[in-house]
Protein backbone atom coordinates (compact mmCIF):
# COMPACT_ATOMS: atom_id res chain seq x y z
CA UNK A 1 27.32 34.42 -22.55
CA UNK A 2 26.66 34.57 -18.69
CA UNK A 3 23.02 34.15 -19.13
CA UNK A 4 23.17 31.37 -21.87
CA UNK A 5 25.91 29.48 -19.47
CA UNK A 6 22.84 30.04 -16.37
CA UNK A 7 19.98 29.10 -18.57
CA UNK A 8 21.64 25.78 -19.66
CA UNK A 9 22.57 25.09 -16.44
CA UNK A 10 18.67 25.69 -15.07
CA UNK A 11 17.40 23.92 -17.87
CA UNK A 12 19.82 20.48 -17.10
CA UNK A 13 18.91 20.37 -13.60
CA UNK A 14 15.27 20.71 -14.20
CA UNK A 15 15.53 18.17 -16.69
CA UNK A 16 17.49 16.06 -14.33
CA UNK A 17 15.11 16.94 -11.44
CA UNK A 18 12.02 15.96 -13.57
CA UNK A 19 13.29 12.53 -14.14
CA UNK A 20 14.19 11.76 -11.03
CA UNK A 21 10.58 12.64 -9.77
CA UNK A 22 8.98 10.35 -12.16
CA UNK A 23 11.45 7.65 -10.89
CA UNK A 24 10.75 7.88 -7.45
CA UNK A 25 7.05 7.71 -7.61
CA UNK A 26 6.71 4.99 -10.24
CA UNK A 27 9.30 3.28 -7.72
CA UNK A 28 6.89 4.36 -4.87
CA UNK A 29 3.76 3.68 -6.43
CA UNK A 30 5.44 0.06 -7.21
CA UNK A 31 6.06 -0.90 -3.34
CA UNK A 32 3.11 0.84 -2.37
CA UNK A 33 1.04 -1.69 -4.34
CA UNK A 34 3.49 -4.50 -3.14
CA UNK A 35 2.61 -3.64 0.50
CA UNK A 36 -1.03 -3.60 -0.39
CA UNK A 37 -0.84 -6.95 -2.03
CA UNK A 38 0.69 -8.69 0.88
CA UNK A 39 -1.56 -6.92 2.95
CA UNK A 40 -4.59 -7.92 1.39
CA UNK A 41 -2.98 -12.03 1.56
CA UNK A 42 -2.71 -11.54 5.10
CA UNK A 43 -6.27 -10.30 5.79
CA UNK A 44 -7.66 -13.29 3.49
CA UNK A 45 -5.52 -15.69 5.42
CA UNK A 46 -7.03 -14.57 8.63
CA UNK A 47 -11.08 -14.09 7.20
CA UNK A 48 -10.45 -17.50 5.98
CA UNK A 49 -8.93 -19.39 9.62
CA UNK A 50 -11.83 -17.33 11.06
CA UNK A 51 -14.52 -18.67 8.76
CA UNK A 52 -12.80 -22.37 9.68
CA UNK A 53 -12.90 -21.48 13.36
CA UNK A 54 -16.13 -20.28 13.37
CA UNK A 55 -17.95 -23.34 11.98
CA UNK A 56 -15.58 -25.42 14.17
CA UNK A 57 -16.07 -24.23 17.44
CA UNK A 58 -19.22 -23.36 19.30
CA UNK A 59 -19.72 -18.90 19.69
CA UNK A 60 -18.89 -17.04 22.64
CA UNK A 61 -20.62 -17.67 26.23
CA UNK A 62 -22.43 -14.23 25.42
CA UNK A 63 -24.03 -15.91 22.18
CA UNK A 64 -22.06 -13.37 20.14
CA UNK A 65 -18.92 -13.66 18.79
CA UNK A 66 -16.14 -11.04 19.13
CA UNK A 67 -15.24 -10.36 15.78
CA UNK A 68 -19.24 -9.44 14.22
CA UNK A 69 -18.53 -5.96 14.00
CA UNK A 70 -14.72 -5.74 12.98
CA UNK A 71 -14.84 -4.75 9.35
CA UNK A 72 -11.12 -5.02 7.40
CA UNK A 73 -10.45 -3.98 3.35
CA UNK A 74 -14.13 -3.23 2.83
């Protein structure tokens, strides 16, 4: 009876523990790609003000701009 009583017992919490697990990473996995998504807005807000800037105003005193060889999401 002891070992029926244990075994039922193991078997619940591992159940219980399983479900859990998947619940936390699809709830992970969900923000994760939230973050991403607003991430990836931001950067295409600031490639396009930098695309507007850069046919707006004249390049850098050096003749190169400062931003050639910065490489974001790619």
């Amino acid at each position: 009876m002891g070992n029926a009583m244990f075994g039922r017992k193991t078997l619940s919490r591992g159940v219980f523990f399983g479900l859990g697990y998947l619940a936390g990473t699809r709830a992970g996995r969900e923000r994760y790609e939230q973050i991403e998504a607003s991430f990836q807005a931001v950067i295409e807000k600031l490639r396009t003000r930098y695309a507007e800037d850069a046919t707006s105003t004249p390049s850098s005193p050096s003749g190169r701009d400062g931003y050639s060889d910065i490489r974001l999401g790619d």
